[in-house]
N, C-alpha and C. Protein backbone atom coordinates (compact mmCIF):
# COMPACT_ATOMS: atom_id res chain seq x y z
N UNK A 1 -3.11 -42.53 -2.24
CA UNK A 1 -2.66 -41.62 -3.28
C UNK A 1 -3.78 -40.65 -3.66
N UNK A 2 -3.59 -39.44 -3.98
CA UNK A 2 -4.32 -38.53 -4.39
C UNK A 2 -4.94 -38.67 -5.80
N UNK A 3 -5.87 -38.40 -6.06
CA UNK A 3 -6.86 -38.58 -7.00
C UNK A 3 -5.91 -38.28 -8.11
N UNK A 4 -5.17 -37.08 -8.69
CA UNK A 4 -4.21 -36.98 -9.55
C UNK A 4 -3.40 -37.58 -10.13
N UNK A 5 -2.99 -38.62 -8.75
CA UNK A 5 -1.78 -39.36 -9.26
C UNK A 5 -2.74 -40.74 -9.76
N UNK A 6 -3.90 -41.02 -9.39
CA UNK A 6 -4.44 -42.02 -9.87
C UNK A 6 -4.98 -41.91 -11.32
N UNK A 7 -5.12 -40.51 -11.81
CA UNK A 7 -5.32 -40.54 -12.92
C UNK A 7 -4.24 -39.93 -13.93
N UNK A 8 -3.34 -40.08 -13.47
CA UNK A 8 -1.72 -39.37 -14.42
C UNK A 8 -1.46 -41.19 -14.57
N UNK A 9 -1.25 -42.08 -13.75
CA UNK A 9 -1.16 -43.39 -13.65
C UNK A 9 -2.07 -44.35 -15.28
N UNK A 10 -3.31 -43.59 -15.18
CA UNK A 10 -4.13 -44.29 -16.42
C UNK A 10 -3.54 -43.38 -17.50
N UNK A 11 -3.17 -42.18 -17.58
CA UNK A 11 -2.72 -41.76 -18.63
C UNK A 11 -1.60 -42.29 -19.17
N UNK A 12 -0.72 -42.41 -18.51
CA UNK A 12 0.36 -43.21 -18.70
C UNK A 12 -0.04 -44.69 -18.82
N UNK A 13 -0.78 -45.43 -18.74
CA UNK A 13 -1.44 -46.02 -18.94
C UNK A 13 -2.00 -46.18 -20.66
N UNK A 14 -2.24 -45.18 -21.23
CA UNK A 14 -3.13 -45.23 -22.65
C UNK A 14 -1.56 -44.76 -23.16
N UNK A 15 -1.28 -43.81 -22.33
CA UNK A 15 0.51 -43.37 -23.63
C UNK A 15 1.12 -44.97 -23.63
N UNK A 16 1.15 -45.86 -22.74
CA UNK A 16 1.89 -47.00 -23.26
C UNK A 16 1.71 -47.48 -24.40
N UNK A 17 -0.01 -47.69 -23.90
CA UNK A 17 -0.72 -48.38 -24.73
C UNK A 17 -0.38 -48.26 -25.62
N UNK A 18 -0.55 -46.83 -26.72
CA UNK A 18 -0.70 -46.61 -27.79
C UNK A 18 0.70 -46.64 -28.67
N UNK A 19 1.79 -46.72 -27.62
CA UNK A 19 3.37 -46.92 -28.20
C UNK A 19 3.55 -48.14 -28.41
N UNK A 20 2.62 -49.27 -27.64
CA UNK A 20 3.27 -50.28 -27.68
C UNK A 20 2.50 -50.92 -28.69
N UNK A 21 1.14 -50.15 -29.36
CA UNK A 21 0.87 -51.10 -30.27
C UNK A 21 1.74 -50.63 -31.99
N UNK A 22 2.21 -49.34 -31.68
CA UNK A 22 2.05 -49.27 -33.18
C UNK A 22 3.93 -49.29 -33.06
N UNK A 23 4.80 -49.09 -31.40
CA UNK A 23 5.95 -49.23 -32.10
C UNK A 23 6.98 -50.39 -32.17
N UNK A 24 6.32 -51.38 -32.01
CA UNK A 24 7.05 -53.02 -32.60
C UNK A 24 6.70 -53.08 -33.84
N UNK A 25 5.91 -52.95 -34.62
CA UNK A 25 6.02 -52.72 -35.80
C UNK A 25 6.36 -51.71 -36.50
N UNK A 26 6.47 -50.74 -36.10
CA UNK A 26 7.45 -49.67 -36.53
C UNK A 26 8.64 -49.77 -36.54
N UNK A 27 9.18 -50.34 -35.76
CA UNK A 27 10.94 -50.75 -35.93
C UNK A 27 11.25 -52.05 -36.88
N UNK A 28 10.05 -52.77 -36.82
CA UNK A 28 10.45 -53.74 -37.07
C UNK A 28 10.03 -53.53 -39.02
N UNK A 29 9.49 -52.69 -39.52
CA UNK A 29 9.44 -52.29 -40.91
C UNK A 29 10.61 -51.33 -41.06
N UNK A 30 11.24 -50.47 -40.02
CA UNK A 30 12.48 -49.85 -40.33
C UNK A 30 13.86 -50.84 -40.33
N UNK A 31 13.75 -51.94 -39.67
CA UNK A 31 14.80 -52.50 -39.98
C UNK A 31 14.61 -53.47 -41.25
N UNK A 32 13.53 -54.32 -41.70
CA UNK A 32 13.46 -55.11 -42.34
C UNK A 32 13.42 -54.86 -43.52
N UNK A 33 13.21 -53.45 -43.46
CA UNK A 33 12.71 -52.22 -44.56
C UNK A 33 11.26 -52.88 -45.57
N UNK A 34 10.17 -53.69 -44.61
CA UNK A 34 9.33 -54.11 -45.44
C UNK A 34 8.12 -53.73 -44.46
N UNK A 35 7.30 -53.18 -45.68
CA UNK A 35 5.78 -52.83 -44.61
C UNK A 35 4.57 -53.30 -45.13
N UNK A 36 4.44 -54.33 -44.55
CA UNK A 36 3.65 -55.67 -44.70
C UNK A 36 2.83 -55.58 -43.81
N UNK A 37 1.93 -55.94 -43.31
CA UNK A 37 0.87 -56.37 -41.92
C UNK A 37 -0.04 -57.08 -42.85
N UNK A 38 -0.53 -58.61 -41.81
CA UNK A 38 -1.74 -59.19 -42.04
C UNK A 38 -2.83 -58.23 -41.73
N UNK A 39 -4.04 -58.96 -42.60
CA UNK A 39 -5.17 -58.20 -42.94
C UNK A 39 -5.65 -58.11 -41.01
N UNK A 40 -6.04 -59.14 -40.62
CA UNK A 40 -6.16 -59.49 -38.49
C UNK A 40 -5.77 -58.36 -37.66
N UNK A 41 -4.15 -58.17 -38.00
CA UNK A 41 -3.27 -57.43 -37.43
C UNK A 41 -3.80 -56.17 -37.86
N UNK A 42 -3.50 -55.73 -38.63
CA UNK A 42 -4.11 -54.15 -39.30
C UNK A 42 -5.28 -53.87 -38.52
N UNK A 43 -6.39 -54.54 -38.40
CA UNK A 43 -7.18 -54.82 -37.74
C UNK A 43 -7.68 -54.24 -36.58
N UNK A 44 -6.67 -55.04 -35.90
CA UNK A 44 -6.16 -54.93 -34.27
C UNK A 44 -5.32 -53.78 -33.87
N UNK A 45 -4.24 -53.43 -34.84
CA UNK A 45 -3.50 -52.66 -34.28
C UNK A 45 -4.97 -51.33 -34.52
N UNK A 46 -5.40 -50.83 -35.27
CA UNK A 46 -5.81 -49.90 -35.44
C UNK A 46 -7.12 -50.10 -34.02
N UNK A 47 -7.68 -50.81 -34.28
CA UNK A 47 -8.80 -50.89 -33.14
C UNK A 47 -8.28 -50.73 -31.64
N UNK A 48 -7.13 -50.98 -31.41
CA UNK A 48 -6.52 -50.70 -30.30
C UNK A 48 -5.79 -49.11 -29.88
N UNK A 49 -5.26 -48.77 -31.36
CA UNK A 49 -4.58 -47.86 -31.12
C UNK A 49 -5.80 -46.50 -31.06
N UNK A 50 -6.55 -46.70 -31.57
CA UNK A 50 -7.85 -45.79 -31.59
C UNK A 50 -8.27 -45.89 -29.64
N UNK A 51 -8.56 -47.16 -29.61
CA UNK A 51 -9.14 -47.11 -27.62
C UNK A 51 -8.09 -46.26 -27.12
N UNK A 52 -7.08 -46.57 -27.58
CA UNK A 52 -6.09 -45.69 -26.30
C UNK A 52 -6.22 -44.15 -26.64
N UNK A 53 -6.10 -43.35 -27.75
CA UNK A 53 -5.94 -42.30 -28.06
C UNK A 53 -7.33 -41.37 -27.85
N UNK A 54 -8.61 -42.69 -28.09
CA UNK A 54 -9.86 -41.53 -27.17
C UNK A 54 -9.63 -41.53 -26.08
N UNK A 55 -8.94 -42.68 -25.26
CA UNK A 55 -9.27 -43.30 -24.14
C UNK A 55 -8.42 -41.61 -22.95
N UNK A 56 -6.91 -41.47 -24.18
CA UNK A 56 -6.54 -40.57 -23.22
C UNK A 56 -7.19 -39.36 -23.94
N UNK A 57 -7.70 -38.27 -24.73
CA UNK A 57 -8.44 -37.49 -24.33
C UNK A 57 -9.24 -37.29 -23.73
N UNK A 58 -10.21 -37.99 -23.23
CA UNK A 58 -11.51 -37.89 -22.33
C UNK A 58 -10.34 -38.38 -20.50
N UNK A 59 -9.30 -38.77 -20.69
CA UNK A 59 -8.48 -38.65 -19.42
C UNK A 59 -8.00 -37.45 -19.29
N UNK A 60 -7.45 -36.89 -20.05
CA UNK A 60 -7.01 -35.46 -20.16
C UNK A 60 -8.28 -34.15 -19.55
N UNK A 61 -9.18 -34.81 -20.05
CA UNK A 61 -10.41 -33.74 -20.03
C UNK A 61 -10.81 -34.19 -18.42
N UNK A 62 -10.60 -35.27 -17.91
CA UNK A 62 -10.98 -36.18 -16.47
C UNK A 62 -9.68 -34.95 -15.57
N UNK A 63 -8.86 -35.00 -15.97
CA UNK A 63 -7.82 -34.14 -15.61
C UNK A 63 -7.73 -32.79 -15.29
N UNK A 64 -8.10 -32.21 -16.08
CA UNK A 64 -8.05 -30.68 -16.18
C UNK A 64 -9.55 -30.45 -15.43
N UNK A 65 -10.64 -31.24 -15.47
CA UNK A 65 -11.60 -30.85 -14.16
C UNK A 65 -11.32 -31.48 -12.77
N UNK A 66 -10.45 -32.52 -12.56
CA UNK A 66 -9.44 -32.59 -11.30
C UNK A 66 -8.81 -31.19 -10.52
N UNK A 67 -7.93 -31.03 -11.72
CA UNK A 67 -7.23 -29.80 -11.22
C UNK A 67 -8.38 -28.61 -10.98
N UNK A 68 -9.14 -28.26 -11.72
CA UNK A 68 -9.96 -27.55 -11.40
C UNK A 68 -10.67 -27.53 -9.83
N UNK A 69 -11.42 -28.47 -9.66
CA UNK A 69 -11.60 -29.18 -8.41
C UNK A 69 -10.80 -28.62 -7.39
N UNK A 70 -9.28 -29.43 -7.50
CA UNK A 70 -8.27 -29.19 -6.11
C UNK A 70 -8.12 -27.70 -6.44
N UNK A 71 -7.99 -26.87 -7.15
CA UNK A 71 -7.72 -25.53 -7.01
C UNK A 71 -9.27 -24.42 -6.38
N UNK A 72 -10.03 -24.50 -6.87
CA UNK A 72 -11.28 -23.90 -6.83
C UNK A 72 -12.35 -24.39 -5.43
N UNK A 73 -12.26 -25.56 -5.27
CA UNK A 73 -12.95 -25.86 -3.67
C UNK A 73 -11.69 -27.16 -3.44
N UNK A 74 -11.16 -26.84 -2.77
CA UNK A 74 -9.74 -27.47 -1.80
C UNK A 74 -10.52 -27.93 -0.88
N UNK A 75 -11.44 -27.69 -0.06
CA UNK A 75 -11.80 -27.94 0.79
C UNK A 75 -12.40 -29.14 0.69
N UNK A 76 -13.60 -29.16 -0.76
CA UNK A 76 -14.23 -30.31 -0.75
C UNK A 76 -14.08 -31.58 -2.28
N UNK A 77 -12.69 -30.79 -2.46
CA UNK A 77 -11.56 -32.11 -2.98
C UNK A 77 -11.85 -33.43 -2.96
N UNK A 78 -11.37 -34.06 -1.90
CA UNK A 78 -12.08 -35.17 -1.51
C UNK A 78 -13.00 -36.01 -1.08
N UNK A 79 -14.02 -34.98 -1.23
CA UNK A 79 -15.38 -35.46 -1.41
C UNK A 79 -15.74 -35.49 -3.11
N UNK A 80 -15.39 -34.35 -3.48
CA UNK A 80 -15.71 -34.65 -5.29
C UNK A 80 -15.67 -35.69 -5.74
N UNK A 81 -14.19 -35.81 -5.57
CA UNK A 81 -13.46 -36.98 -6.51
C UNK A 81 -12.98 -38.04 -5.48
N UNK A 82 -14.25 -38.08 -4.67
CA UNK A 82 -14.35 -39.95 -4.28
C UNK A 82 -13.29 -41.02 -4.98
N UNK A 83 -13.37 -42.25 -4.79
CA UNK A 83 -13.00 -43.00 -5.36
C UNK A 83 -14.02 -43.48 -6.35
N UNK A 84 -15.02 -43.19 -6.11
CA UNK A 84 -16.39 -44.16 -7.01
C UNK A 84 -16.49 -43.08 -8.10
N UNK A 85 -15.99 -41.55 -8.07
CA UNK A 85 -16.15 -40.92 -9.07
C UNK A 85 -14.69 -40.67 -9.82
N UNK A 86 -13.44 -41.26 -9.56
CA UNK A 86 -12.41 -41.39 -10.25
C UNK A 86 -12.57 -42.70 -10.88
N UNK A 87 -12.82 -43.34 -10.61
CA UNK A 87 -13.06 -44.88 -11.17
C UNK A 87 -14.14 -44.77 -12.62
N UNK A 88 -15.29 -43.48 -12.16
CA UNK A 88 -16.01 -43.03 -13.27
C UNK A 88 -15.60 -42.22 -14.49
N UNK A 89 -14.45 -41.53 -13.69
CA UNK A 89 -14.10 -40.55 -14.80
C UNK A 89 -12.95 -41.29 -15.61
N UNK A 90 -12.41 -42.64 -15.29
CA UNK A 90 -11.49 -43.40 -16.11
C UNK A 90 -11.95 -44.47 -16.72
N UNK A 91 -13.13 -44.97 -15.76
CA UNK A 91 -13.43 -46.70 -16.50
C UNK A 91 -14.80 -46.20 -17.81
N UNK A 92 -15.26 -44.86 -17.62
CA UNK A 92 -16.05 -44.22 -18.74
C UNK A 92 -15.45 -43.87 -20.04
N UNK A 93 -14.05 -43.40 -20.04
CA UNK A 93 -13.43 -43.28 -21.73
C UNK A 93 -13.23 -44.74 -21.93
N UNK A 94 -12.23 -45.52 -21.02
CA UNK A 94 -11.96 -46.82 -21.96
C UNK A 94 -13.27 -47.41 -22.37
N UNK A 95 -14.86 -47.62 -21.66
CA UNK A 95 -15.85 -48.04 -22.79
C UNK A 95 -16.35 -47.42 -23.48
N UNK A 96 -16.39 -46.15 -23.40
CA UNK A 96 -16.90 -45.22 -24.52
C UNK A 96 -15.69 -45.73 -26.05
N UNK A 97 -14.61 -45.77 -25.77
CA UNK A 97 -13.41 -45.35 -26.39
C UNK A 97 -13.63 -47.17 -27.27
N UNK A 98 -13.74 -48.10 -26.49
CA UNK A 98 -13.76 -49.45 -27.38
C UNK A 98 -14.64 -49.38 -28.06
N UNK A 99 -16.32 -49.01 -27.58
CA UNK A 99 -17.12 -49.35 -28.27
C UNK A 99 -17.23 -48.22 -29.49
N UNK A 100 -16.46 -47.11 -29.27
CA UNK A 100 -16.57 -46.52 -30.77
C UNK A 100 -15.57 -46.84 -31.73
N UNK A 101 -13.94 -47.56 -31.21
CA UNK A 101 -12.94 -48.33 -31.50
C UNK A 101 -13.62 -49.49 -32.43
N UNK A 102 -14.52 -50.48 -31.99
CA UNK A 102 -15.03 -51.36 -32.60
C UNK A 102 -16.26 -51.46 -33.70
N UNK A 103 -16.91 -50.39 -33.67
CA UNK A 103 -17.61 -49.90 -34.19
C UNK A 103 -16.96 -49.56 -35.52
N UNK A 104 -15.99 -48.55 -35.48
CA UNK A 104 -15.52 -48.04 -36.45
C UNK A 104 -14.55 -48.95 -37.39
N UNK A 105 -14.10 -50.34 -36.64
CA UNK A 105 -13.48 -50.98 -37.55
C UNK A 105 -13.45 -52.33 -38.12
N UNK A 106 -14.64 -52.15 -37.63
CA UNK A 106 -15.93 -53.73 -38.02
C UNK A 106 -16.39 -52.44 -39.19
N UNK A 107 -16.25 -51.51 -39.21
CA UNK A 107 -18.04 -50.93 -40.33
C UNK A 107 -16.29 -50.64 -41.58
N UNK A 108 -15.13 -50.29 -41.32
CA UNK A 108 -13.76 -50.18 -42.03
C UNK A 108 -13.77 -51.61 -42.72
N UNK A 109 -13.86 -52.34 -42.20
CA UNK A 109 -13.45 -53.91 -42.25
C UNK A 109 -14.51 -54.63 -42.93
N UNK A 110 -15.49 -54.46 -42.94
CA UNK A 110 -16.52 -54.78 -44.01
C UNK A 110 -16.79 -54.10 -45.15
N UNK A 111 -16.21 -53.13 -45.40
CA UNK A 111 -16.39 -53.38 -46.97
C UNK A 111 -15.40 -53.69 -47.70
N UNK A 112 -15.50 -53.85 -48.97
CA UNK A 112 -14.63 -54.67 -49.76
C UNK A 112 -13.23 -53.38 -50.38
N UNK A 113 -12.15 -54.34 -50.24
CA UNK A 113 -10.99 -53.67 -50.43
C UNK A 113 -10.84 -53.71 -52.04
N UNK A 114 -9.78 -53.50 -52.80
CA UNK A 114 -9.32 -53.37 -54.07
C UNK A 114 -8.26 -52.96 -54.56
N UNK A 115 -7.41 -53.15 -55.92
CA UNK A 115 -6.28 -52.99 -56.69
C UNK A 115 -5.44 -53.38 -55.44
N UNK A 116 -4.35 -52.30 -55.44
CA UNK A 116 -3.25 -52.39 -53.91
C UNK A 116 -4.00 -53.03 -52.57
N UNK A 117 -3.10 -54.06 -52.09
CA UNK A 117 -3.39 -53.65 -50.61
C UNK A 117 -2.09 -53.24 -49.98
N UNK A 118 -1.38 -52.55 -50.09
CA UNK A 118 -0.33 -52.24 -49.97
C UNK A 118 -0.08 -50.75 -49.23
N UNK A 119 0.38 -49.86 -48.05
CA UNK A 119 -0.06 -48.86 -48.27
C UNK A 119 1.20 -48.37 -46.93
N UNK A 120 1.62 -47.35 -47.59
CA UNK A 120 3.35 -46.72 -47.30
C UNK A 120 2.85 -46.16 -45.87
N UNK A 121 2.39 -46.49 -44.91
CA UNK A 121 2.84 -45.94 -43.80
C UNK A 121 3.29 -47.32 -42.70
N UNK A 122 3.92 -47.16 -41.66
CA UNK A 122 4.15 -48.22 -40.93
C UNK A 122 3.30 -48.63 -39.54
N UNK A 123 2.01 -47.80 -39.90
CA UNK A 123 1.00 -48.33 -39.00
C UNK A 123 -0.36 -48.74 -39.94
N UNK A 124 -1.53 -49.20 -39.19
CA UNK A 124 -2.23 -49.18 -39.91
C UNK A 124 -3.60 -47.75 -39.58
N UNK A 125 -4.12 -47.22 -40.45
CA UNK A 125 -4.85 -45.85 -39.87
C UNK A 125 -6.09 -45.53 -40.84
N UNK A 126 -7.10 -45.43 -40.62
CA UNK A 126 -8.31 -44.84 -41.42
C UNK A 126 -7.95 -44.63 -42.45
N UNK A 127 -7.30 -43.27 -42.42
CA UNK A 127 -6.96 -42.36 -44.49
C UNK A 127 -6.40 -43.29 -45.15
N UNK A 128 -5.08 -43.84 -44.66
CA UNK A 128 -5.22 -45.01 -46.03
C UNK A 128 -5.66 -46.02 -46.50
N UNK A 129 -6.43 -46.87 -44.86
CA UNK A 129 -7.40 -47.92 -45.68
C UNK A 129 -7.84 -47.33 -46.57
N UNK A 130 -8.88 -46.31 -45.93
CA UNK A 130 -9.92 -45.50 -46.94
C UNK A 130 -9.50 -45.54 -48.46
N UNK A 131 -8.55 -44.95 -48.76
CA UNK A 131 -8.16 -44.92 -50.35
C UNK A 131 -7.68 -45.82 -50.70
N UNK A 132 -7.48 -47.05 -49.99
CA UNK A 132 -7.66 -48.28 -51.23
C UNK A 132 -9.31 -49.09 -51.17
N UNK A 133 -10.13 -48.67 -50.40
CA UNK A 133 -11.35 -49.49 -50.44
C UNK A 133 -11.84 -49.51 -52.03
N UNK A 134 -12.70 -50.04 -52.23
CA UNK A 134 -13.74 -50.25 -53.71
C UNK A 134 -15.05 -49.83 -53.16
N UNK A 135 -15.60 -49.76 -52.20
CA UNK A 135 -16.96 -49.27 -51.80
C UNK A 135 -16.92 -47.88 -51.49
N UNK A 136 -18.21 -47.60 -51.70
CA UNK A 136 -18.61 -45.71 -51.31
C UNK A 136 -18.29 -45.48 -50.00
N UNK A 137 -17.17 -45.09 -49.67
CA UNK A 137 -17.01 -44.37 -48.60
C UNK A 137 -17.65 -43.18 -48.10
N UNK A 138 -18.77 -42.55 -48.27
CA UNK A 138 -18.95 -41.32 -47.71
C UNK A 138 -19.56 -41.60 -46.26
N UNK A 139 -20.23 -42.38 -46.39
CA UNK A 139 -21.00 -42.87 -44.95
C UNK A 139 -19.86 -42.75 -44.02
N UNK A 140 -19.13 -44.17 -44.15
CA UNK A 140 -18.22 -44.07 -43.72
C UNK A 140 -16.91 -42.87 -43.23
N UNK A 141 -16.67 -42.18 -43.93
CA UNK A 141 -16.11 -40.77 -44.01
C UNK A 141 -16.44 -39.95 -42.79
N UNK A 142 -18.06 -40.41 -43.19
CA UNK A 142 -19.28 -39.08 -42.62
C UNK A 142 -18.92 -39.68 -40.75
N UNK A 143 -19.42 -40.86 -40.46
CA UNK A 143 -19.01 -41.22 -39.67
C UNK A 143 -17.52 -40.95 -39.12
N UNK A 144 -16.62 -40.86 -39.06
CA UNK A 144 -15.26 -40.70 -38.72
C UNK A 144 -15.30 -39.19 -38.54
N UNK A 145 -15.64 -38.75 -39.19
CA UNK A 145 -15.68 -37.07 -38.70
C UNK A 145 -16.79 -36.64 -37.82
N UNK A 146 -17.65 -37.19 -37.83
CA UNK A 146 -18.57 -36.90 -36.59
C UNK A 146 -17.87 -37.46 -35.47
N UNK A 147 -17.36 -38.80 -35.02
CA UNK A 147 -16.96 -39.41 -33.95
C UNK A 147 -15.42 -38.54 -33.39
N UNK A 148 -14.73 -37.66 -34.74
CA UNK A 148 -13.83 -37.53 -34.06
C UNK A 148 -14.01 -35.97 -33.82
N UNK A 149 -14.77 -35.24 -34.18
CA UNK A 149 -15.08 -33.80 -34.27
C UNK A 149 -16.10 -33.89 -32.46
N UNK A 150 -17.15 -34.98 -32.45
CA UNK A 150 -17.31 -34.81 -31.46
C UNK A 150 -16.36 -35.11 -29.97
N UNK A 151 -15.67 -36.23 -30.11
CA UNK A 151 -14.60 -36.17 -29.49
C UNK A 151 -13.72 -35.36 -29.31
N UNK A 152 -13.45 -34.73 -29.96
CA UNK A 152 -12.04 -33.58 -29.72
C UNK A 152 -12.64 -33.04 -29.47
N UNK A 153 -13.64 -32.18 -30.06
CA UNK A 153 -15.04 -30.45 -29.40
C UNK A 153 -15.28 -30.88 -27.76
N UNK A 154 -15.80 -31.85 -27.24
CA UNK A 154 -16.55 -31.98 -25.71
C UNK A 154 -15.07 -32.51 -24.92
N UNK A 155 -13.90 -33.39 -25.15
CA UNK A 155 -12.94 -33.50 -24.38
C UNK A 155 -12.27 -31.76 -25.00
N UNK A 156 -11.97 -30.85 -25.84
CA UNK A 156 -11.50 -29.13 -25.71
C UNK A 156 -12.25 -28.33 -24.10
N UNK A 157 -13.79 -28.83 -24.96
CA UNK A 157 -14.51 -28.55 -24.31
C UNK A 157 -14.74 -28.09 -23.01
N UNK A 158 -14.12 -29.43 -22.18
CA UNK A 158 -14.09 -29.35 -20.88
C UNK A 158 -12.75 -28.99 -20.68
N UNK A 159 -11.80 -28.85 -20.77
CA UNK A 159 -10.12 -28.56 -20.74
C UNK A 159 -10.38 -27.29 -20.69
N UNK A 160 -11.46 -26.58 -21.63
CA UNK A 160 -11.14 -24.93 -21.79
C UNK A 160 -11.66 -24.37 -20.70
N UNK A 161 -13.22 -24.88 -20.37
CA UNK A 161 -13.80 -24.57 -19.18
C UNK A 161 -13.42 -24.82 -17.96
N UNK A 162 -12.92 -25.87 -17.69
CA UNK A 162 -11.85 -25.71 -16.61
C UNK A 162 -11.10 -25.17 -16.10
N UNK A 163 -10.11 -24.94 -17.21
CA UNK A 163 -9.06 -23.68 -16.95
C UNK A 163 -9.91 -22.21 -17.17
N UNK A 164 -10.51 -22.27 -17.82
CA UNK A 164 -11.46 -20.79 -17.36
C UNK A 164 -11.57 -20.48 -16.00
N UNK A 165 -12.76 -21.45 -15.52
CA UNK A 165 -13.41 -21.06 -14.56
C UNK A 165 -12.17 -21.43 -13.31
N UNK A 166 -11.13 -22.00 -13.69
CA UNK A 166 -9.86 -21.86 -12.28
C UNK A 166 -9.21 -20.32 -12.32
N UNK A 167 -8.82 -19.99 -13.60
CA UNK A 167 -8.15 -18.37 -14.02
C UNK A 167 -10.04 -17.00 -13.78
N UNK A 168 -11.32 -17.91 -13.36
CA UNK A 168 -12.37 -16.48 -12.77
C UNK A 168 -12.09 -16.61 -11.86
């Protein structure tokens, strides 16, 4: 199979992922009409649903310099994107993507919560832990916007330059 289809395969791959963590509990608070999650679960779902969603931008960005690639030197296509350098450009977001996944919700998860724990959406997600914590969030804050500002800027990043330099 062509390098493309091996990495449309992991994308589809992280789109599962990320449906399958947050939509069994999504149906299952629309039918029960109760939105509950253990403290574990909240946890998990979020630490997971975070790996998949960096996991597929930096695939996306693995992507659009693919295509770049097969359009711009055709010739040496398959030398680029080896197998040892598709394997790089996919097995590099999922650990980049956990270890900032885990990071971010071990440093969420340690500090101390307060009043409500209760909180109207049917997943679990940063902004609203955030506003029920009792500790100074700015660190924290500060962190989440650096991790995701740099993430979105360098996976744009490469998407824009790509398609640039395929449309010089």
């Amino acid at each position: 199979h062509s390098p493309m289809y091996f990495l449309l395969r992991h994308l589809s791959i992280t789109d599962l992922g990320y449906s399958t963590v947050i939509g069994p509990k999504m149906m299952a608070s629309f039918v029960v009409h109760k939105n509950t999650i253990s403290y574990n679960w909240c946890a998990t779902q979020l630490a997971l649903f975070e790996i998949f969603i960096i996991t597929e931008l930096f695939i996306l960005s693995a992507m659009a310099y693919d295509r770049y690639v097969a359009i711009c030197k055709p010739l040496l296509y398959l030398v680029i994107m080896a197998e040892k350098v598709r394997w790089v450009l996919v097995v590099s977001p999922y650990l980049y993507s956990t270890f900032v996944s885990l990071f971010l919700t071990v440093k969420l998860f340690r500090l101390s919560f307060c009043g409500s724990n209760v909180i109207s959406y049917f997943y679990c997600d940063c902004l609203p832990l955030i506003s029920i914590l009792c500790s100074d969030t700015h660190e924290l804050e500060l962190i989440i916007l650096i991790f995701s500002g740099c993430n979105l800027l360098s996976s744009l990043l490469v998407v824009l330059v790509s398609y640039m330099l395929i449309l010089v």
